[in-house]
PDB file of N, CA and C in Angstrom:
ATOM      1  N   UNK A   1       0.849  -1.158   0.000  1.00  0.00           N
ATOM      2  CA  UNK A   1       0.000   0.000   0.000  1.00  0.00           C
ATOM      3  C   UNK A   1       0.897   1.223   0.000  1.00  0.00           C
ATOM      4  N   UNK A   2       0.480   2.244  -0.637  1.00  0.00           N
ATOM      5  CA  UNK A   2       1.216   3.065  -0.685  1.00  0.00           C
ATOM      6  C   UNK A   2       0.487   4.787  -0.280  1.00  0.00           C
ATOM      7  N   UNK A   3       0.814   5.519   0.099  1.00  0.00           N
ATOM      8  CA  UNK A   3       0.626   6.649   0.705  1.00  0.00           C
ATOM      9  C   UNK A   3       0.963   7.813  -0.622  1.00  0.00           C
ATOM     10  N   UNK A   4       0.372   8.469  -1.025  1.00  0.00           N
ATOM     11  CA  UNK A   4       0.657   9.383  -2.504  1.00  0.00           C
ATOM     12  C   UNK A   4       0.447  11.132  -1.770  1.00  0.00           C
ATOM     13  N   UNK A   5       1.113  11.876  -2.274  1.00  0.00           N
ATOM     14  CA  UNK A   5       0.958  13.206  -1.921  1.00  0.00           C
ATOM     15  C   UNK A   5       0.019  13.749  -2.256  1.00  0.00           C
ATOM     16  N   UNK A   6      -0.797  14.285  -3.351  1.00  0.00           N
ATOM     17  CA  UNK A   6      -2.273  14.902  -3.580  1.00  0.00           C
ATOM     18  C   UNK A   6      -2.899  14.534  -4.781  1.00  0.00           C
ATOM     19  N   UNK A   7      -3.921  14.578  -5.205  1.00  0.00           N
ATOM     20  CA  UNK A   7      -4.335  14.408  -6.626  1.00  0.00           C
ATOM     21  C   UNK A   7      -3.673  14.572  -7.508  1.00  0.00           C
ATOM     22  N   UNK A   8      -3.004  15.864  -7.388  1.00  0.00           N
ATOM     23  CA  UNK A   8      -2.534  16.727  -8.454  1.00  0.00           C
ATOM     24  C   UNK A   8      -0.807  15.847  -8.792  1.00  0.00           C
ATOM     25  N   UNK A   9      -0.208  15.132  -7.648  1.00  0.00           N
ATOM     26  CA  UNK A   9       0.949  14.475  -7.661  1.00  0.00           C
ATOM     27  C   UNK A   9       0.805  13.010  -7.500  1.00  0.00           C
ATOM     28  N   UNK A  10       0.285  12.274  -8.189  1.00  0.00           N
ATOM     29  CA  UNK A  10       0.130  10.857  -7.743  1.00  0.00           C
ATOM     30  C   UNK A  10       1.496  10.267  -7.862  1.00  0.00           C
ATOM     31  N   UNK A  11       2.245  10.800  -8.675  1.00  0.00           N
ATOM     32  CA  UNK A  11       3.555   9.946  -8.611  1.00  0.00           C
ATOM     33  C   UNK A  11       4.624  10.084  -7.607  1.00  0.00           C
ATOM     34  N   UNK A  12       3.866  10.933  -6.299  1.00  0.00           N
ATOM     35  CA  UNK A  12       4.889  11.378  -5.654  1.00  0.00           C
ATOM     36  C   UNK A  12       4.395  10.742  -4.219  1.00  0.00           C
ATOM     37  N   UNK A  13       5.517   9.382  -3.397  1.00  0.00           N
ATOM     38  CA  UNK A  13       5.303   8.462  -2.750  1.00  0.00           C
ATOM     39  C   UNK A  13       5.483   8.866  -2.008  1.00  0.00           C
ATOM     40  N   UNK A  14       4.515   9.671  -0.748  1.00  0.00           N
ATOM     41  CA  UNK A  14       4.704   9.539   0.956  1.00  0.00           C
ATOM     42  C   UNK A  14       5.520   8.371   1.499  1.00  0.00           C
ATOM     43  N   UNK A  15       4.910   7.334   1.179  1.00  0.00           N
ATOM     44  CA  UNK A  15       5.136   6.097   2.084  1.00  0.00           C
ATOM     45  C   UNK A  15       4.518   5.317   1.748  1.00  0.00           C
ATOM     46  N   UNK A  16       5.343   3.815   1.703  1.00  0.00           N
ATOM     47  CA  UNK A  16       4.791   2.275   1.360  1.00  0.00           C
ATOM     48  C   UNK A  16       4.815   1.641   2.651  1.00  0.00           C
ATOM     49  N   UNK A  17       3.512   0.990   2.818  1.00  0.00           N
ATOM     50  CA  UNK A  17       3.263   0.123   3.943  1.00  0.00           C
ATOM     51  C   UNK A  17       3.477  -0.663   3.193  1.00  0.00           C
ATOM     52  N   UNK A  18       4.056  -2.271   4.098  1.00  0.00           N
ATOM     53  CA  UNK A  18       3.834  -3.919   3.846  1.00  0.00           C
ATOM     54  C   UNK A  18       3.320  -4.257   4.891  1.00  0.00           C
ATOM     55  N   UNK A  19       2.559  -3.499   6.166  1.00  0.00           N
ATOM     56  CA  UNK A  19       2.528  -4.410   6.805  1.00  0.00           C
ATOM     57  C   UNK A  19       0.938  -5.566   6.490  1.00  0.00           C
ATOM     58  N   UNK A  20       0.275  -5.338   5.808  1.00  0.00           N
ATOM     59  CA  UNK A  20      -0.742  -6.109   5.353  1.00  0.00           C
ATOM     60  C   UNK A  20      -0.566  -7.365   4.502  1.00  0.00           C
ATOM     61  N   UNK A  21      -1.049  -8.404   4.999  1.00  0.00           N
ATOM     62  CA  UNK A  21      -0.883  -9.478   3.993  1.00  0.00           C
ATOM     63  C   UNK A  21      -1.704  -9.588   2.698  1.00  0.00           C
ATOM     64  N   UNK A  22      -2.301  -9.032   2.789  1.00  0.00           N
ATOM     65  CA  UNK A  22      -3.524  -9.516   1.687  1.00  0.00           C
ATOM     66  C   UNK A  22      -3.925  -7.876   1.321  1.00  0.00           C
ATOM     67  N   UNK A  23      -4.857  -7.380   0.197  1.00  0.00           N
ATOM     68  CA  UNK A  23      -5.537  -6.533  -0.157  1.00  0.00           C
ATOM     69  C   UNK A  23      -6.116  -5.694   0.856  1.00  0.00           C
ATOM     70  N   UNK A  24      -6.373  -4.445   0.971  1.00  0.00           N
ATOM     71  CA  UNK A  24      -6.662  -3.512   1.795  1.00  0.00           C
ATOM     72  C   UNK A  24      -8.160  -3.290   1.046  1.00  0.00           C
ATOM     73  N   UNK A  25      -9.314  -3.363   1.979  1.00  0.00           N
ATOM     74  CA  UNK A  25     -10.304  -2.743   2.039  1.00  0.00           C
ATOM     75  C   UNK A  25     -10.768  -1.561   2.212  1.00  0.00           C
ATOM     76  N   UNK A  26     -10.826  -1.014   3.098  1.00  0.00           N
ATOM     77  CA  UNK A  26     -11.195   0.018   3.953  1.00  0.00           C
ATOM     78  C   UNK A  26     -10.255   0.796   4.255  1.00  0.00           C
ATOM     79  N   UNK A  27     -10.351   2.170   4.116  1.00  0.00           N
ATOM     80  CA  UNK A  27      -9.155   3.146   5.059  1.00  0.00           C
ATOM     81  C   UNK A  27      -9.598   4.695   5.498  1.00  0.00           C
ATOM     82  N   UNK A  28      -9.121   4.849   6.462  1.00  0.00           N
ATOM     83  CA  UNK A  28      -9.754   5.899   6.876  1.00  0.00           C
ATOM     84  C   UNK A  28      -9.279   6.646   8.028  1.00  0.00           C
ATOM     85  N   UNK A  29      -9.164   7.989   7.763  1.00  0.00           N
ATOM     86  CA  UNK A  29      -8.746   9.016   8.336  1.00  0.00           C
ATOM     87  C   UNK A  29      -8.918   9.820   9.571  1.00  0.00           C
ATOM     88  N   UNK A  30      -8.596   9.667  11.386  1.00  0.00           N
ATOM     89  CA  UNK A  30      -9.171   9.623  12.230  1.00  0.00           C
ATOM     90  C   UNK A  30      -9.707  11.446  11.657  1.00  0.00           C
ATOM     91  N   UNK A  31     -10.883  11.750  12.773  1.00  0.00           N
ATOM     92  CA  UNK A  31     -11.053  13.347  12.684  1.00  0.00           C
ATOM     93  C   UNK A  31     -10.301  13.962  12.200  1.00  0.00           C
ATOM     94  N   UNK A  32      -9.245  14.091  13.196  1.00  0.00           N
ATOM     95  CA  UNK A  32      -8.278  15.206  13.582  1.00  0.00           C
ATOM     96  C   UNK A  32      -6.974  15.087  12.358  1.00  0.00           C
ATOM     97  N   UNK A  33      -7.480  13.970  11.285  1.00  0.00           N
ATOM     98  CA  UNK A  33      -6.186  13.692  11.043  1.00  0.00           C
ATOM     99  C   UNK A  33      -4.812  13.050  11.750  1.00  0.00           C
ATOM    100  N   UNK A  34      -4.710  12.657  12.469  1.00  0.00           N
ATOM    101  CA  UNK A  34      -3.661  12.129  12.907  1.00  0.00           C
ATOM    102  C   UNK A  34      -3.454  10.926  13.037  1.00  0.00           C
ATOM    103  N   UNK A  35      -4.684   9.672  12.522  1.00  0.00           N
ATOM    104  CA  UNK A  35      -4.179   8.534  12.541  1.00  0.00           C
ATOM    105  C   UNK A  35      -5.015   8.243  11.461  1.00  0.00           C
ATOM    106  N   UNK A  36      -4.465   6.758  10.677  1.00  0.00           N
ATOM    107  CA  UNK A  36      -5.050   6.348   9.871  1.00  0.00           C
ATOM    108  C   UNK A  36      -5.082   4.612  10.098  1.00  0.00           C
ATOM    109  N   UNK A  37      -6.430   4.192   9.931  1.00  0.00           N
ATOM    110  CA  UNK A  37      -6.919   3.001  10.260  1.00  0.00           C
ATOM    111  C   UNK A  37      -7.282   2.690   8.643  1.00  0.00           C
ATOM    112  N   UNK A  38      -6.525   1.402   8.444  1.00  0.00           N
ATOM    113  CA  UNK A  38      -6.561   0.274   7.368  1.00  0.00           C
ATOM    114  C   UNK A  38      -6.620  -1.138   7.403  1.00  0.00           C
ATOM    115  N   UNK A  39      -7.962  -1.474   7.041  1.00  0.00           N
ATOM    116  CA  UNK A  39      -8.607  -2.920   7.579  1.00  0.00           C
ATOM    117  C   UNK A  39      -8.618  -3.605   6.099  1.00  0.00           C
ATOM    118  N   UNK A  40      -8.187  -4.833   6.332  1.00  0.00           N
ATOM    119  CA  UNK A  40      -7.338  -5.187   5.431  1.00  0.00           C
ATOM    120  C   UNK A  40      -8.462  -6.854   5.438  1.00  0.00           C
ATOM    121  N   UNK A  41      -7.767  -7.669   3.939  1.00  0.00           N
ATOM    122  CA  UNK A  41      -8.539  -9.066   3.842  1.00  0.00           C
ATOM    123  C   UNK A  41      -7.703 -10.110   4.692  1.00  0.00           C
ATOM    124  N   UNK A  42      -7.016  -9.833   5.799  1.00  0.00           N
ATOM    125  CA  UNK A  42      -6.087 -10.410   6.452  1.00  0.00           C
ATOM    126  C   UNK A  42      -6.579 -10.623   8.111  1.00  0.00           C
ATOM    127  N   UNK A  43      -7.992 -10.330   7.898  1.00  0.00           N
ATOM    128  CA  UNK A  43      -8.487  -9.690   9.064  1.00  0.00           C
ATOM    129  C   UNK A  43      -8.267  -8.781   9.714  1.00  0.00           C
ATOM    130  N   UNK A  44      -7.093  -8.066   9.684  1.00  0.00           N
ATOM    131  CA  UNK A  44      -6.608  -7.146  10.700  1.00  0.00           C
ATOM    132  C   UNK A  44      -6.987  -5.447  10.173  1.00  0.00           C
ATOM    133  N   UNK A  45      -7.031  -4.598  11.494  1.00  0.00           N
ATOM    134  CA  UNK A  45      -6.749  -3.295  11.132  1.00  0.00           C
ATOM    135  C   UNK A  45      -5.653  -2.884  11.863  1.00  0.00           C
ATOM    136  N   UNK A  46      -4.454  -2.273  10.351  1.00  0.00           N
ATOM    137  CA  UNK A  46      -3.662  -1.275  11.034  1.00  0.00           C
ATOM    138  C   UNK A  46      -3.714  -0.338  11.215  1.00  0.00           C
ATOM    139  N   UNK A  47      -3.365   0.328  12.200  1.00  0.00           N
ATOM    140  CA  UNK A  47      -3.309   1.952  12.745  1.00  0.00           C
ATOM    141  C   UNK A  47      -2.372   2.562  12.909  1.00  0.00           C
ATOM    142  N   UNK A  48      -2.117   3.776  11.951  1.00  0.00           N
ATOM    143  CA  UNK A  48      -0.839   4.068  11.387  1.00  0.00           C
ATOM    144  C   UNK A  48      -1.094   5.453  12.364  1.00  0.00           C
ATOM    145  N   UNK A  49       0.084   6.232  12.525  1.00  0.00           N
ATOM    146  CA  UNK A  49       0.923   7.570  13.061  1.00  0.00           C
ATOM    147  C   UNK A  49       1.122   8.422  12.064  1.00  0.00           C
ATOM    148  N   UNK A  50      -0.115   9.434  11.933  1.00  0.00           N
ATOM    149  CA  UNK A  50       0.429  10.259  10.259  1.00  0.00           C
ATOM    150  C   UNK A  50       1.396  11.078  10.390  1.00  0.00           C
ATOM    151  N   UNK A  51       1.502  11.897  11.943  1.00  0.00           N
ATOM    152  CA  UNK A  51       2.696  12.733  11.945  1.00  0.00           C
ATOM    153  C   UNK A  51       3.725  11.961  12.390  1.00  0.00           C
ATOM    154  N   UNK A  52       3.918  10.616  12.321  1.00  0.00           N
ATOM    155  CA  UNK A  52       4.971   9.903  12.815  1.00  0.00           C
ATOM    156  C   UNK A  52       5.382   9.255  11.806  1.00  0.00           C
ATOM    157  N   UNK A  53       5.544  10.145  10.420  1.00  0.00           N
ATOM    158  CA  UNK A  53       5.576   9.478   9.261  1.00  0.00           C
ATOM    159  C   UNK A  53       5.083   8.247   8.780  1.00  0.00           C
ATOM    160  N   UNK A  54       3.475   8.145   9.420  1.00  0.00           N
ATOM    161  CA  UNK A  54       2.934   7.248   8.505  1.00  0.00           C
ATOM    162  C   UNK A  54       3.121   5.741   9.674  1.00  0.00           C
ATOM    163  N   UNK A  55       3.932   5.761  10.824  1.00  0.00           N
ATOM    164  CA  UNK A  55       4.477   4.713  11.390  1.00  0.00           C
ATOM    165  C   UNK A  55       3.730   3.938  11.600  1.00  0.00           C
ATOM    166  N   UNK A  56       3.511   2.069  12.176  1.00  0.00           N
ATOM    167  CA  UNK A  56       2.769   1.745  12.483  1.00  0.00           C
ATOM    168  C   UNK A  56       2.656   1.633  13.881  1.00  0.00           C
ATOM    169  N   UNK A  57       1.626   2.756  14.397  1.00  0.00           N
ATOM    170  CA  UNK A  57       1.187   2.344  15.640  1.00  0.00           C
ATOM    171  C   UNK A  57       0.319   1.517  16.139  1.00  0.00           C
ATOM    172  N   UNK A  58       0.085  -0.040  15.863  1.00  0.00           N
ATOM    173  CA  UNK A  58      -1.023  -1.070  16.409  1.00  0.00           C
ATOM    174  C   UNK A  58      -1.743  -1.528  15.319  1.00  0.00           C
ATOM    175  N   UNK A  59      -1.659  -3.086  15.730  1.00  0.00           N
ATOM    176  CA  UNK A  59      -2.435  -3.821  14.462  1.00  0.00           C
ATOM    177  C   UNK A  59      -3.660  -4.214  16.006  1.00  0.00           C
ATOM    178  N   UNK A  60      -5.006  -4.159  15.130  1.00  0.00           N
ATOM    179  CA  UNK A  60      -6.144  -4.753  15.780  1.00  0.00           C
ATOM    180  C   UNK A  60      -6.409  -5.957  15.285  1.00  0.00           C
ATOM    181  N   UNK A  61      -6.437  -6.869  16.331  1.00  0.00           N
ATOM    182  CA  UNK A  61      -6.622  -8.084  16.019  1.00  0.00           C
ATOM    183  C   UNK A  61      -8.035  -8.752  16.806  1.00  0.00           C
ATOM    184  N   UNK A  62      -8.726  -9.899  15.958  1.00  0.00           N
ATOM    185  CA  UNK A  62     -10.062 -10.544  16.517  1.00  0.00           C
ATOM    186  C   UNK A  62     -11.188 -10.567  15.973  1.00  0.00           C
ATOM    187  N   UNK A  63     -11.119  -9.751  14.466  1.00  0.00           N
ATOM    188  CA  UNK A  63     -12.226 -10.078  13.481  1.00  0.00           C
ATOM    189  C   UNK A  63     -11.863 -11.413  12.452  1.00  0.00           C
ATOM    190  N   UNK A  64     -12.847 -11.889  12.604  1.00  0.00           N
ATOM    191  CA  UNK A  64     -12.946 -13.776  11.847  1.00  0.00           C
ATOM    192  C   UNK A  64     -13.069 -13.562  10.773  1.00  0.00           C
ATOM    193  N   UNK A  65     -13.005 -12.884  10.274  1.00  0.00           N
ATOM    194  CA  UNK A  65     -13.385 -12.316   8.770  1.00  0.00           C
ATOM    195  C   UNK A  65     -12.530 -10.738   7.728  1.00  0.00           C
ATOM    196  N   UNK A  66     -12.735 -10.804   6.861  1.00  0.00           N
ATOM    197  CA  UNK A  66     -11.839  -9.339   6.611  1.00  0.00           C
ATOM    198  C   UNK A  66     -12.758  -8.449   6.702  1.00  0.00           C
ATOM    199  N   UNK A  67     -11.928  -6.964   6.900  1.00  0.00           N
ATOM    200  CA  UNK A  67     -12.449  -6.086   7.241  1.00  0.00           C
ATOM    201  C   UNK A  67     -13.577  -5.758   6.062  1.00  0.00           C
ATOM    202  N   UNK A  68     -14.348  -4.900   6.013  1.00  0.00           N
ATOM    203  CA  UNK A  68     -15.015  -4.650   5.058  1.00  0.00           C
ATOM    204  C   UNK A  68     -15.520  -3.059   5.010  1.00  0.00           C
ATOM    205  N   UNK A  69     -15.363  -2.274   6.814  1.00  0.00           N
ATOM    206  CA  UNK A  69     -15.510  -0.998   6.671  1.00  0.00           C
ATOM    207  C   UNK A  69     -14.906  -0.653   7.993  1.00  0.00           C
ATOM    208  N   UNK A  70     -13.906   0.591   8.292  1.00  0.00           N
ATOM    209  CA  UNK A  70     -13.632   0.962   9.417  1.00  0.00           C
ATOM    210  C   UNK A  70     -14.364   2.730   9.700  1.00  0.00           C
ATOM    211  N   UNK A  71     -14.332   2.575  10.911  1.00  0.00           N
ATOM    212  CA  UNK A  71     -14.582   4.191  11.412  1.00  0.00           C
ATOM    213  C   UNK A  71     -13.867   5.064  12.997  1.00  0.00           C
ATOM    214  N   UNK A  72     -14.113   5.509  12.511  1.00  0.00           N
ATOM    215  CA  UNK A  72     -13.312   6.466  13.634  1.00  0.00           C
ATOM    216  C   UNK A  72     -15.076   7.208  14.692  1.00  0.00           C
ATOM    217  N   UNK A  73     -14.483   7.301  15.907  1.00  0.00           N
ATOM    218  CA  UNK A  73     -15.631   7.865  16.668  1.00  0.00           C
ATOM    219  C   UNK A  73     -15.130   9.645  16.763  1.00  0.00           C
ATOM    220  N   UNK A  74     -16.104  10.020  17.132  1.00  0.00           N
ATOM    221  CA  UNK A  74     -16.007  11.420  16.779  1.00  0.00           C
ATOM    222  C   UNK A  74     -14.675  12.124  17.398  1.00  0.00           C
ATOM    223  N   UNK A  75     -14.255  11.469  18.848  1.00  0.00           N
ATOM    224  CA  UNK A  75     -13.069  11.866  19.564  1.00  0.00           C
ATOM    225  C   UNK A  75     -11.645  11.114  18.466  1.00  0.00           C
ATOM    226  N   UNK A  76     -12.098  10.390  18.464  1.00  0.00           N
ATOM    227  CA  UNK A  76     -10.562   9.484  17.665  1.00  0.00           C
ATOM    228  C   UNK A  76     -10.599   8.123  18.728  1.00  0.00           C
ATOM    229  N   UNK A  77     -10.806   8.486  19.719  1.00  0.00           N
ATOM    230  CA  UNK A  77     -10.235   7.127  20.610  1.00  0.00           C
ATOM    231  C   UNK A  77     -10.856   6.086  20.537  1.00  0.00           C
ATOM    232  N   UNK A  78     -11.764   5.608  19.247  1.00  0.00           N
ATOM    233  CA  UNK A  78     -11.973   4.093  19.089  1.00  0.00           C
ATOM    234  C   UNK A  78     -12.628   4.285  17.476  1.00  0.00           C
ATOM    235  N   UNK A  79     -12.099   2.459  17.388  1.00  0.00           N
ATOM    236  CA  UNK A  79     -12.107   2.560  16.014  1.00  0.00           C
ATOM    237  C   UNK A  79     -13.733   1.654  15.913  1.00  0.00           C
ATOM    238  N   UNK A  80     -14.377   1.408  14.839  1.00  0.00           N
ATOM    239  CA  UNK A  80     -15.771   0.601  14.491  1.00  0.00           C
ATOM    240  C   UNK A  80     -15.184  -0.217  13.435  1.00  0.00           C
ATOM    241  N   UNK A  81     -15.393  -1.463  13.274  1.00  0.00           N
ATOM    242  CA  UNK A  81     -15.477  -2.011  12.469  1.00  0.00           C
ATOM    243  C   UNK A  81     -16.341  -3.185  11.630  1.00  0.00           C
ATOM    244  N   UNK A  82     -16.405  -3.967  11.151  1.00  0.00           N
ATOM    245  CA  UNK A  82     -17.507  -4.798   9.964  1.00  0.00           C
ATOM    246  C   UNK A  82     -16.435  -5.480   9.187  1.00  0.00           C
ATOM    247  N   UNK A  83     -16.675  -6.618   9.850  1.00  0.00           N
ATOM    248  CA  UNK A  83     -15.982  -7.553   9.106  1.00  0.00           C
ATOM    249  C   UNK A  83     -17.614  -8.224   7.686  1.00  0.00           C
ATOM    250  N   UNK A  84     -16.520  -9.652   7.035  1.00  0.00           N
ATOM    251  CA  UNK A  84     -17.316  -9.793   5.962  1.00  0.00           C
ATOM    252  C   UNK A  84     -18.037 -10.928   6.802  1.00  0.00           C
ATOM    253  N   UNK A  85     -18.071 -11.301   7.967  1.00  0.00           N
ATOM    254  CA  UNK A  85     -18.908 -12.270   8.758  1.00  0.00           C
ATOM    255  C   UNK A  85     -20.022 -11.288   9.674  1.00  0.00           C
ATOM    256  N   UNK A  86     -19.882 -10.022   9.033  1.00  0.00           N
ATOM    257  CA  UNK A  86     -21.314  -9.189   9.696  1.00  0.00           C
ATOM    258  C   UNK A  86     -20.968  -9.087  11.235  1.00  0.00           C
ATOM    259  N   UNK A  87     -19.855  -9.038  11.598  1.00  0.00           N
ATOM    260  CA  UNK A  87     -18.806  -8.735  13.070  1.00  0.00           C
ATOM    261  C   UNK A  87     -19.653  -7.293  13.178  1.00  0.00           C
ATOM    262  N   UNK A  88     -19.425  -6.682  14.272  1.00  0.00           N
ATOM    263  CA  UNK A  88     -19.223  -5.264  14.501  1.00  0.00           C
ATOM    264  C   UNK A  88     -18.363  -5.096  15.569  1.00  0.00           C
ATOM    265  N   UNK A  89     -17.267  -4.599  15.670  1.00  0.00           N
ATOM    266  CA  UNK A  89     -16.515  -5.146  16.430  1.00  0.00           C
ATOM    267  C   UNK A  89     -15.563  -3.375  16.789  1.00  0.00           C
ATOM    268  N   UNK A  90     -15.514  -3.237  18.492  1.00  0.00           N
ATOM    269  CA  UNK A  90     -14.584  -1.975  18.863  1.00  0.00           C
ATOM    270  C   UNK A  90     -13.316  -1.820  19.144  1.00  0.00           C
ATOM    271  N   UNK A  91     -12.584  -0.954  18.987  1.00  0.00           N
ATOM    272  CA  UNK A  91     -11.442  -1.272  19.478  1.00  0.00           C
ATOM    273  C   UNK A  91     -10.790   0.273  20.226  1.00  0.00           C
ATOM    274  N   UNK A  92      -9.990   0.505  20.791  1.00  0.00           N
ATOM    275  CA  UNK A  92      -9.568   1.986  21.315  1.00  0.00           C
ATOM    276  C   UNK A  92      -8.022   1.836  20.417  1.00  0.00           C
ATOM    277  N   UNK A  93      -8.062   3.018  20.120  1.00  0.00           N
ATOM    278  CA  UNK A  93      -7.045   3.607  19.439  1.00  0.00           C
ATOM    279  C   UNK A  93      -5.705   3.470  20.171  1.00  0.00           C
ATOM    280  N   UNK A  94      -5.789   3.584  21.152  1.00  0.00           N
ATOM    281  CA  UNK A  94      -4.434   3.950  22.041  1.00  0.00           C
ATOM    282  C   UNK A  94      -3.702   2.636  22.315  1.00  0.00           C
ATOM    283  N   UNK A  95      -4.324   1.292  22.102  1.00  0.00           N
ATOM    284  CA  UNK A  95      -3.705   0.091  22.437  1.00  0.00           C
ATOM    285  C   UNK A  95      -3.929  -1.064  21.197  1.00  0.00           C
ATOM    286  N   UNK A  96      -5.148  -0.573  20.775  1.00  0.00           N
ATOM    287  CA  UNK A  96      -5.804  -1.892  19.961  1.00  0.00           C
ATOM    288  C   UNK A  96      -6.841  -2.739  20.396  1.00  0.00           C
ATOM    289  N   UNK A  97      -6.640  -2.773  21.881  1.00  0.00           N
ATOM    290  CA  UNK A  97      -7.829  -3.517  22.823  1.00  0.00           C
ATOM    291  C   UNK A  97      -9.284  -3.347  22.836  1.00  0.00           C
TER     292      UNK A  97
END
């Protein structure tokens, strides 16, 4: 997966994640901007550090299924998710738990 600078520059690479095994579904941008949650066909969502260049801060683990939609709550501090087994499943930002 890769991270691109604006419309106007697609050829210009922020940053390549690997940490996903499989195809990325879902991605999405907390409020505030500062984190980004990517739920992936691997089951997992990662939760990346945007001002930490993109880093990975915490994979969420415990959906039986791949992701299929993530969300952010209005504060940032937990993520929503929907797996493809119709999961709905929470998690807090700050640990993964």
């Amino acid at each position: 997966m890769t991270i691109r600078k604006a419309p106007d520059s697609l050829d210009t690479v922020v940053k390549t994640m690997t940490d996903s095994k499989e195809w990325i579904e879902a991605m999405v941008y907390s409020p505030d901007g500062s984190k980004l949650a990517v739920g992936s066909h691997d089951n997992n969502i990662y939760l990346y550090d945007v001002n930490g260049g993109y880093s990975l801060s915490g994979t969420c683990k415990g959906n039986s299924s791949f992701i299929v939609s993530v969300d952010f709550s209005a504060d940032g501090e937990y993520i929503r998710t929907v797996s493809g087994a119709h999961e709905l499943l929470f998690y807090t930002t700050n640990n993964c738990k």
